[in-house]
C-alpha atoms as a PDB file:
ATOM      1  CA  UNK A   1       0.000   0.000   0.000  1.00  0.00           C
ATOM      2  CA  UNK A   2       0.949   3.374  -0.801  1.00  0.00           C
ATOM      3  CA  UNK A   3       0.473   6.755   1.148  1.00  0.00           C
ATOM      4  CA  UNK A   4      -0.702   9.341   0.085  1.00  0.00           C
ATOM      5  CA  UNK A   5      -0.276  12.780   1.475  1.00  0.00           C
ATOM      6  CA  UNK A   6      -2.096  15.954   0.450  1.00  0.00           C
ATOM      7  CA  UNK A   7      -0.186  19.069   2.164  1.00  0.00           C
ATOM      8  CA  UNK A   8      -2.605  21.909   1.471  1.00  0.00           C
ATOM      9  CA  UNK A   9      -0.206  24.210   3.642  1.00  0.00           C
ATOM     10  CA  UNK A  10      -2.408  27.687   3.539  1.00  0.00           C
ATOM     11  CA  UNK A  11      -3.771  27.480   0.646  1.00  0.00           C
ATOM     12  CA  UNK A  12      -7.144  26.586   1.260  1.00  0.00           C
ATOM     13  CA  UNK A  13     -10.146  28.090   3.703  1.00  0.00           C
ATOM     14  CA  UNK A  14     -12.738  26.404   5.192  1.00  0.00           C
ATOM     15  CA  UNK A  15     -14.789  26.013   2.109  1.00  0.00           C
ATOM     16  CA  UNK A  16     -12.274  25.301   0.235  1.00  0.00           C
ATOM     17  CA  UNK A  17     -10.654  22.775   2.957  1.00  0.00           C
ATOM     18  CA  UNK A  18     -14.429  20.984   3.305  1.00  0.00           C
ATOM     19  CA  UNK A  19     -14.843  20.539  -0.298  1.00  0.00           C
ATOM     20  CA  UNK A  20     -11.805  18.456  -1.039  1.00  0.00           C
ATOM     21  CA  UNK A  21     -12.287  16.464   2.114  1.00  0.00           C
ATOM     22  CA  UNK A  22     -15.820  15.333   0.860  1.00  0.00           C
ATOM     23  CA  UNK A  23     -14.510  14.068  -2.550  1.00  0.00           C
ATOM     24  CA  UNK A  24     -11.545  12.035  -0.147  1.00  0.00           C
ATOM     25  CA  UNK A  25     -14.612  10.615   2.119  1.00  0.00           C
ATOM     26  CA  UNK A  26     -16.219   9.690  -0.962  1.00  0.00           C
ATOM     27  CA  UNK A  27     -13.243   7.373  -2.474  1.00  0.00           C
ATOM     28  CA  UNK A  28     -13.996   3.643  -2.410  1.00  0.00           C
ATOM     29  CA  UNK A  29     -11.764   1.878  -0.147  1.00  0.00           C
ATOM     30  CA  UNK A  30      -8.487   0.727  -1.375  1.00  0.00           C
ATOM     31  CA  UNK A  31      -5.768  -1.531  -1.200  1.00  0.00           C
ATOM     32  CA  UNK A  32      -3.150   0.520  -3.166  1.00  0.00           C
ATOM     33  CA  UNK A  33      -3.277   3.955  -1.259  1.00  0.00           C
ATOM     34  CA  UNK A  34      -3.946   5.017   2.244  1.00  0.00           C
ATOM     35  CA  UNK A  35      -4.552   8.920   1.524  1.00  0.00           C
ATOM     36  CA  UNK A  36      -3.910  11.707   4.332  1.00  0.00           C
ATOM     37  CA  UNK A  37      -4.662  15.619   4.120  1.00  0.00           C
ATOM     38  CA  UNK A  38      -2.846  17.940   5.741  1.00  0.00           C
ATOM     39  CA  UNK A  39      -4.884  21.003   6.027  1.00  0.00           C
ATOM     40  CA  UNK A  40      -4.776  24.605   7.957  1.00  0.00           C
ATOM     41  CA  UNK A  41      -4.531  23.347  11.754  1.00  0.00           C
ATOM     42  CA  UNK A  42      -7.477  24.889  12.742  1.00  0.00           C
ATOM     43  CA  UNK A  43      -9.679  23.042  10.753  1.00  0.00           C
ATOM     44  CA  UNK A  44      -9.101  19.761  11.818  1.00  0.00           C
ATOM     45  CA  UNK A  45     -11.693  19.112  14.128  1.00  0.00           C
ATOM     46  CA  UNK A  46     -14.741  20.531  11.507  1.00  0.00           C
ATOM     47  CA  UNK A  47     -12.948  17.961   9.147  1.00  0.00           C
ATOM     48  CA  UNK A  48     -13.149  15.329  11.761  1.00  0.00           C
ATOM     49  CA  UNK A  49     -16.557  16.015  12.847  1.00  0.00           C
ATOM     50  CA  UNK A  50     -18.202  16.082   8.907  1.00  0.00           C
ATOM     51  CA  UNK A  51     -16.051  13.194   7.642  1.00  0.00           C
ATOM     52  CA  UNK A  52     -15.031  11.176  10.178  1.00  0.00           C
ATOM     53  CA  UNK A  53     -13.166   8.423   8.372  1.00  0.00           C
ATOM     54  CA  UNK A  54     -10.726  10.666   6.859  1.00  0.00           C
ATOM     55  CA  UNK A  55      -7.093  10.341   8.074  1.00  0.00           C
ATOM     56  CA  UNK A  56      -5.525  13.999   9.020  1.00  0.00           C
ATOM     57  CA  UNK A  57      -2.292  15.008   9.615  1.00  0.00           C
ATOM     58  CA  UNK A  58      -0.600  17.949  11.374  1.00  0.00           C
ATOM     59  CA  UNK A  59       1.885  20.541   9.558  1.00  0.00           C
ATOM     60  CA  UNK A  60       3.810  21.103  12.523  1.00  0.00           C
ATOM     61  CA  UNK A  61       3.890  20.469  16.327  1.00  0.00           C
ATOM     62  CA  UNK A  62       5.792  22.793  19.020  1.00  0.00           C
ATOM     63  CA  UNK A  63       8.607  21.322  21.357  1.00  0.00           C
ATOM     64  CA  UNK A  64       6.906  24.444  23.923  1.00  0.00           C
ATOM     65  CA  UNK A  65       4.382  22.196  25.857  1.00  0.00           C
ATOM     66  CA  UNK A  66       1.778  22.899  27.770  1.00  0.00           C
ATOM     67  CA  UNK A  67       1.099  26.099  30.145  1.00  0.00           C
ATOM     68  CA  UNK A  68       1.869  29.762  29.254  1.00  0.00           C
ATOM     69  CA  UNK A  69       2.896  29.456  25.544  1.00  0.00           C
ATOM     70  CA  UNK A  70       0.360  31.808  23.787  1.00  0.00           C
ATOM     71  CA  UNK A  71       0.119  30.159  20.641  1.00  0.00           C
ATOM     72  CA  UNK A  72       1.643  26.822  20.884  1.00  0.00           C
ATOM     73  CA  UNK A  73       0.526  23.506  19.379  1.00  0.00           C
ATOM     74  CA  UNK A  74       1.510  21.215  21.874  1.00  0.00           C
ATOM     75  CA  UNK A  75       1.629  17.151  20.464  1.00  0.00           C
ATOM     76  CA  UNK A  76      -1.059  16.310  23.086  1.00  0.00           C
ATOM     77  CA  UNK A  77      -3.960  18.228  21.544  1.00  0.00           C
ATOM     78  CA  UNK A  78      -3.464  16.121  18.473  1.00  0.00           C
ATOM     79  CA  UNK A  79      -3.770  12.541  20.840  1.00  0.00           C
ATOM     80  CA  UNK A  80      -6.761  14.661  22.542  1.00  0.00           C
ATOM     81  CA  UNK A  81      -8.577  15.012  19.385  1.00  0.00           C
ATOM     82  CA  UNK A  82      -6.955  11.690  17.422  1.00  0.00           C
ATOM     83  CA  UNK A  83      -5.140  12.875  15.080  1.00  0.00           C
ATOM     84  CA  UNK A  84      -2.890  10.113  14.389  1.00  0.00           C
ATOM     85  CA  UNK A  85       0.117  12.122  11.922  1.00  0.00           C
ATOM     86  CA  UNK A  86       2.127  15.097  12.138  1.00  0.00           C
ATOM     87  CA  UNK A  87       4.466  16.526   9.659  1.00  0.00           C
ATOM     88  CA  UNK A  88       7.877  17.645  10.528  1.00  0.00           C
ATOM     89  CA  UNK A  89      10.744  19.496   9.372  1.00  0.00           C
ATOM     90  CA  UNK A  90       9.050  20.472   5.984  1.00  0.00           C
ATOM     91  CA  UNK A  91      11.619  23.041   4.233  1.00  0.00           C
ATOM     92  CA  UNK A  92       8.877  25.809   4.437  1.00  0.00           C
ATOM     93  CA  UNK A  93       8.597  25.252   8.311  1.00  0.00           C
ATOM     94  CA  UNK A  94      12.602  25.170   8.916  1.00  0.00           C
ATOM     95  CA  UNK A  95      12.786  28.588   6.437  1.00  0.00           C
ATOM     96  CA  UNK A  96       9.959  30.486   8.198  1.00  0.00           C
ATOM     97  CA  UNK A  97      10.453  28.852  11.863  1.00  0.00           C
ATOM     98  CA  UNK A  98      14.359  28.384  11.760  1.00  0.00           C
ATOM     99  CA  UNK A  99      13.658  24.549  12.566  1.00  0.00           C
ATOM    100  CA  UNK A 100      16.696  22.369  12.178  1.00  0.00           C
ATOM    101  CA  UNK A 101      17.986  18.430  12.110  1.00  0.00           C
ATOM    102  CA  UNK A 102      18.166  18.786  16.295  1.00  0.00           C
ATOM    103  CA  UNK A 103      14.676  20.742  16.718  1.00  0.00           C
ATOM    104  CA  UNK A 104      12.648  18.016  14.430  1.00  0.00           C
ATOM    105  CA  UNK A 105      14.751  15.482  16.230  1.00  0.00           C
ATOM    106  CA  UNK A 106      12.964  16.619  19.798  1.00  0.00           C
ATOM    107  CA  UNK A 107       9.775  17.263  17.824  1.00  0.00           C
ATOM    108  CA  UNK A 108       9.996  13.457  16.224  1.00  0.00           C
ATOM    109  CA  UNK A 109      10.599  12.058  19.823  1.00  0.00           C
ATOM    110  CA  UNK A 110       7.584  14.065  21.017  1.00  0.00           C
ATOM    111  CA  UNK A 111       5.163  12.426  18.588  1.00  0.00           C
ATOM    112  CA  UNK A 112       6.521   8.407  18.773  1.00  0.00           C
ATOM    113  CA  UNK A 113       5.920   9.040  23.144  1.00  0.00           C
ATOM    114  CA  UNK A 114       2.729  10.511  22.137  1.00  0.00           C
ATOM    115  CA  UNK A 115       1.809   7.699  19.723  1.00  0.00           C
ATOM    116  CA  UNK A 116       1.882  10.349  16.496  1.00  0.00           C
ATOM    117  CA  UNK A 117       3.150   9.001  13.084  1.00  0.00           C
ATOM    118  CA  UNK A 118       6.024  11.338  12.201  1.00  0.00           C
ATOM    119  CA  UNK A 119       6.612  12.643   8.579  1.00  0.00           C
ATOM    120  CA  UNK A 120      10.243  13.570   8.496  1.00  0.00           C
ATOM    121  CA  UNK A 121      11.455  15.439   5.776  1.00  0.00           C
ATOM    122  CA  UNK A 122      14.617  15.194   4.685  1.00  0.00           C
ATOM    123  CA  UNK A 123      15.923  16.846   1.416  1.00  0.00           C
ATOM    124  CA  UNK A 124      19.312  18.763  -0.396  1.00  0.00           C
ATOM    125  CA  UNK A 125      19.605  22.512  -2.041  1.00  0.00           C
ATOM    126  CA  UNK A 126      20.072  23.076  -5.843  1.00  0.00           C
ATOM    127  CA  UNK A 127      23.988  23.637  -4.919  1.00  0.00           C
ATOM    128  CA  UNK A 128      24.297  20.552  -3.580  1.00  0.00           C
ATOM    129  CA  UNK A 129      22.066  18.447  -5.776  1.00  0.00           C
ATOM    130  CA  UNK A 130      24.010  20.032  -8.583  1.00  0.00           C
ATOM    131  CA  UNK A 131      27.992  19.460  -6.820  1.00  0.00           C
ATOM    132  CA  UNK A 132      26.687  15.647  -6.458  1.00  0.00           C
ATOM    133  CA  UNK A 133      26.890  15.372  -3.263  1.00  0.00           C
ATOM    134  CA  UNK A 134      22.623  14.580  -2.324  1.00  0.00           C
ATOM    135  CA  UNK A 135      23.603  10.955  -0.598  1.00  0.00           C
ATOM    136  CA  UNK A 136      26.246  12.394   1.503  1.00  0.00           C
ATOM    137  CA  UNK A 137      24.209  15.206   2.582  1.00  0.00           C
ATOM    138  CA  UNK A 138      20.766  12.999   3.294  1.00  0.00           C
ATOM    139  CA  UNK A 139      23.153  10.692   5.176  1.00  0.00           C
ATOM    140  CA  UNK A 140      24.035  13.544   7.796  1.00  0.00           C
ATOM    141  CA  UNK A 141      20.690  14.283   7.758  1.00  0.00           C
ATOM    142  CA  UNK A 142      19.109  11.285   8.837  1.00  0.00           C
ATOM    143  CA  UNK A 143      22.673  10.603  11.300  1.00  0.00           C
ATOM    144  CA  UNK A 144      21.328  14.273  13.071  1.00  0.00           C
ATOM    145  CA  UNK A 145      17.191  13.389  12.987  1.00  0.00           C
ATOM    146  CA  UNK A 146      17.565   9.582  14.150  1.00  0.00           C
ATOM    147  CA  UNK A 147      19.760   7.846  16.919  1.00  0.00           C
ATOM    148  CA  UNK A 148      21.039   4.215  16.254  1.00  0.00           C
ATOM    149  CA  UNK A 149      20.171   3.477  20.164  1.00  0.00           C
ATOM    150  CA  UNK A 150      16.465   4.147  19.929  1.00  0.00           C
ATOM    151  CA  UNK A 151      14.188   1.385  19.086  1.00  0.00           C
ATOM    152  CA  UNK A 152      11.600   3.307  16.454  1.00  0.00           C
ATOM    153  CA  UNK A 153       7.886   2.685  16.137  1.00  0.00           C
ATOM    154  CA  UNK A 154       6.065   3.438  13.095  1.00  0.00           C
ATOM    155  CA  UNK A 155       8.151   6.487  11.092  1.00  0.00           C
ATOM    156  CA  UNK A 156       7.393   7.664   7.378  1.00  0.00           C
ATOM    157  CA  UNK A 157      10.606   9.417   6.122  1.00  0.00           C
ATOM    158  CA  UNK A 158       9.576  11.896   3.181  1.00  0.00           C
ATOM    159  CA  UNK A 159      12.732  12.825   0.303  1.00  0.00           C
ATOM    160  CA  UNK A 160      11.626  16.701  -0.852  1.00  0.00           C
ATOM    161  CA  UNK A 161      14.206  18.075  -2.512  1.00  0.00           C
ATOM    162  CA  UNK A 162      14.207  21.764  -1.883  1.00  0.00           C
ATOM    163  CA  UNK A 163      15.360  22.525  -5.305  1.00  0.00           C
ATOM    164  CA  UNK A 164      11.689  20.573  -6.616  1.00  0.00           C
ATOM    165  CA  UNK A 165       9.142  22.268  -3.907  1.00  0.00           C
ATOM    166  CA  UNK A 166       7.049  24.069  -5.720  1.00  0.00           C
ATOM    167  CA  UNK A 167       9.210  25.291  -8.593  1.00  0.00           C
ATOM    168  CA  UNK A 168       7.606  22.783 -11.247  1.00  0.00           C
ATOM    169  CA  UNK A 169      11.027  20.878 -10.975  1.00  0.00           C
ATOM    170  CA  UNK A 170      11.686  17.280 -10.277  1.00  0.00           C
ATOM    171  CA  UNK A 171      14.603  14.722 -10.272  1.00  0.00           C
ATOM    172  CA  UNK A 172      14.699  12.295 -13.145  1.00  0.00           C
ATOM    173  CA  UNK A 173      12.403   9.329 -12.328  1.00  0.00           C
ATOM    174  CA  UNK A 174      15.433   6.848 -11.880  1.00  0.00           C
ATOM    175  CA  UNK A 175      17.242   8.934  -9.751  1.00  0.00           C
ATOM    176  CA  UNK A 176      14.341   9.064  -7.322  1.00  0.00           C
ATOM    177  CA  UNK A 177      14.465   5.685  -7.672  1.00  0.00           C
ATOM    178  CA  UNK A 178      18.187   5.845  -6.495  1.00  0.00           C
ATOM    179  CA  UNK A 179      17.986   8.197  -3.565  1.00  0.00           C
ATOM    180  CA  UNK A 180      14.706   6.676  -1.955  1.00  0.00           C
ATOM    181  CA  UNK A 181      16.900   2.738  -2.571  1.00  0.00           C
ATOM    182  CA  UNK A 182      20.000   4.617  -1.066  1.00  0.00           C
ATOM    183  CA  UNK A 183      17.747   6.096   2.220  1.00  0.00           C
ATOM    184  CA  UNK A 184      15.956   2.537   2.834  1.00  0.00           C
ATOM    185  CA  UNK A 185      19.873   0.711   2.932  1.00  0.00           C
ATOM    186  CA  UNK A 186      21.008   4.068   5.632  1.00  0.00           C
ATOM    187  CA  UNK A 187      18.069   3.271   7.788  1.00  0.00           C
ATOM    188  CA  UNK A 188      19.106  -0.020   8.049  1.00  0.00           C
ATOM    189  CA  UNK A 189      21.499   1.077  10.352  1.00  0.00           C
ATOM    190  CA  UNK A 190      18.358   2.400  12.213  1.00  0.00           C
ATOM    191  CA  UNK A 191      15.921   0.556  14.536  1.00  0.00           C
ATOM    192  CA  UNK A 192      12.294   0.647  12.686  1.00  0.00           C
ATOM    193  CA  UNK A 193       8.864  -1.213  13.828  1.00  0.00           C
ATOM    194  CA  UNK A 194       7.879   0.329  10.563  1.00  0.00           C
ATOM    195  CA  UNK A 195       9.356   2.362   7.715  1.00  0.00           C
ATOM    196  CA  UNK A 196       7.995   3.950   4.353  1.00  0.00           C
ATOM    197  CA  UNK A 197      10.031   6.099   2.091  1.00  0.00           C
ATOM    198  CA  UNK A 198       7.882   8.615   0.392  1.00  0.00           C
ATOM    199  CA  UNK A 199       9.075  11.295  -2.313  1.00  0.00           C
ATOM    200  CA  UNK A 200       7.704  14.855  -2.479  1.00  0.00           C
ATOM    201  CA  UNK A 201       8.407  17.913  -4.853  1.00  0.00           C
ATOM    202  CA  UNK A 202       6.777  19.171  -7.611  1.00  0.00           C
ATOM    203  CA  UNK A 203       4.598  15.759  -7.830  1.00  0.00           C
ATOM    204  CA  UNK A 204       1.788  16.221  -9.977  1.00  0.00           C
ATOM    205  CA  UNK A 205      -0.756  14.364 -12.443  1.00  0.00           C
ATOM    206  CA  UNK A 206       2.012  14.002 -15.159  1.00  0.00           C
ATOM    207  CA  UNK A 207       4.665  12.354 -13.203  1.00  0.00           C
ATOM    208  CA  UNK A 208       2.159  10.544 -10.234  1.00  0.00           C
ATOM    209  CA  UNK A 209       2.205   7.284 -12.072  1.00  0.00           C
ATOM    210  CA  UNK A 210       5.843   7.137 -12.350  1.00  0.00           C
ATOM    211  CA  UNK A 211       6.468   7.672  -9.151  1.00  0.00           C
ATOM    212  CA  UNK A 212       4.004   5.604  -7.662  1.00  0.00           C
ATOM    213  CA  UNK A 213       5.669   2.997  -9.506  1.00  0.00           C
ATOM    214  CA  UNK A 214       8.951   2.867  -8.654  1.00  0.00           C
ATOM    215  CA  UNK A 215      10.416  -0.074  -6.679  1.00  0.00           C
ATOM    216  CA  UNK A 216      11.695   1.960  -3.921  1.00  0.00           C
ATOM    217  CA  UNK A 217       8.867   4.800  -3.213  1.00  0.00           C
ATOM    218  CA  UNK A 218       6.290   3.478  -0.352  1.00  0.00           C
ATOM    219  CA  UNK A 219       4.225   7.088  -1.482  1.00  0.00           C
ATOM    220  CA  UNK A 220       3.870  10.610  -1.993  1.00  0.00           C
ATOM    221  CA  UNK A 221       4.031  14.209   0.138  1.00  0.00           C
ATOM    222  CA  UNK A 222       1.790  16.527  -2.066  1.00  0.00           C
ATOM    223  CA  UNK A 223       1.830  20.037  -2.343  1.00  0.00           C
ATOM    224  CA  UNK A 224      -0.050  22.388  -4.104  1.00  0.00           C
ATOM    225  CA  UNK A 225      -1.395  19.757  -6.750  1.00  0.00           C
ATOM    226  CA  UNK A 226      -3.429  18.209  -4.090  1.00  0.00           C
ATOM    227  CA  UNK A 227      -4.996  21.559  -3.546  1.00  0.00           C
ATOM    228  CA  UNK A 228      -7.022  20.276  -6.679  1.00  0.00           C
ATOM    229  CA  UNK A 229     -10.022  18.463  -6.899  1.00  0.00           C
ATOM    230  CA  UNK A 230      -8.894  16.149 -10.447  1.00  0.00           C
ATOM    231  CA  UNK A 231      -6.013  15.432  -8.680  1.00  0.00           C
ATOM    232  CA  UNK A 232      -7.768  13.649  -5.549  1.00  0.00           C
ATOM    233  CA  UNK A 233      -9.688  12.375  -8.118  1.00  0.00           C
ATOM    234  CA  UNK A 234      -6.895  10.829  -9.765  1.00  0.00           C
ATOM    235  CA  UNK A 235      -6.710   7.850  -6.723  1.00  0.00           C
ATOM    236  CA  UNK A 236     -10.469   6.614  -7.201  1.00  0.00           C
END
C-alpha cells in the first residue's frame, strides 16, 4: 500500500478545505493507497466532525508544551482530538520557523511518546544536488534526525528536494528511484517497527504514475497539486 499525502499548507479556507475532504470521504476503499490531508490546523476538528473516516495530519507540532505558551501547538492536543500524523521538518517550516535536524529530532521524539506518526522530511539545495553530493548530505541528515540506540515505532521518512518544492522541478524518475533505494539501505542502520520512504516535490498528475511505480517509493508528500479536486480524483 501506498500513502498518500495531500499538504494543502495555507492554501485553502474552510470552504475550500471541506470541499476536497468530501470528494476524499467519498473514495472507495483501497488496497493501493492510504490517503492523508494535511490542512490549515485549525480546521481539523470541523474535518473530523463532517467526515469522520478521513485520516488527518498535522503541519507542525511545538517542542513548547503545555502552560503559558500563547500560541503553541503542543503534540497532546493532536492525541486529545486523534489525530494520528504530524508533519515535521518540511523546508517551508525550517525557512519560516528556523527549525533544524536537532529541533525536528525533539519534535519526532515528542510524537513516537505521544503515539503520532512522524513525517520527516529530509531533502538537499540546488547547490548541492548540482555538486553531487545529495547521498552524503541525506546521510548527515538522517545521522542528526535519528539515533542508532532508539528502538523506532512506526516512522514515514519523506525525500523533498528543496530545489523541486514548488518550482515545477523534479529529479529524473530513476534517480528518485536511487535516492529513496540509497535512504531505505542508511536506515538499516536504524531501529524501525515500521518504515515507508515517500518522495515529495513538484509531484503532480504528469509524473504521479511514475512515481508511484517505482520499486523503492512506499508514497507521496503533495503540495499544491493536491490543492485540486482532479487530482484527488486521480486515486479513485
Amino acid at each position: 500500500m501506498k500513502y498518500i499525502i495531500f499538504n494543502w499548507k495555507s492554501y485553502l479556507n474552510l470552504k475550500e478545505t471541506l470541499s476536497l475532504s468530501k470528494i476524499i470521504s467519498n473514495l472507495p476503499k483501497s488496497k493501493k493507497y492510504k490517503i492523508l490531508s494535511s490542512p490549515n490546523n485549525f480546521f481539523h476538528l470541523t474535518i473530523r466532525k463532517l467526515f469522520p473516516k478521513n485520516i488527518t495530519a498535522t503541519q507542525n507540532i511545538d517542542l513548547h508544551g503545555l502552560g503559558a505558551n500563547t500560541g503553541s501547538l503542543d503534540v497532546s492536543y493532536l492525541t486529545e482530538s486523534k489525530i494520528k500524523y504530524s508533519i515535521l521538518g518540511h523546508s517551508e517550516v525550517r525557512a519560516n520557523f528556523n527549525d533544524n535536524d536537532l529541533i525536528v529530532k525533539d519534535k519526532l521524539k515528542h510524537c513516537l511518546s505521544n503515539n503520532i506518526v512522524p513525517i520527516v522530511c529530509i531533502g538537499e539545495t540546488k547547490d548541492i544536488y548540482k555538486s553531487k553530493k545529495t547521498r552524503e548530505f541525506l546521510k548527515l541528515q538522517i545521522h542528526k534526525i535519528f539515533s542508532m540506540s532508539t528502538q523506532y515505532q512506526e516512522v514515514i521518512l519523506a525525500y523533498e528536494p528543496l530545489w523541486s518544492i514548488g518550482t515545477g522541478l523534479t529529479p529524473k524518475i530513476d534517480e528518485i528511484d536511487e535516492i529513496c533505494s540509497y535512504l531505505s539501505m542508511i536506515l538499516k542502520n536504524y531501529s524501525f517497527k515500521k518504515i515507508n520512504i515517500l518522495y515529495g516535490g513538484s509531484v503532480n498528475l504528469t509524473n504521479i504514475s511514475d512515481i508511484l511505480n517505482l520499486r523503492n517509493v512506499n508514497g507521496v508528500l503533495v503540495g499544491s497539486a493536491s490543492t485540486k479536486s482532479e487530482f484527488i480524483k486521480y486515486f479513485k
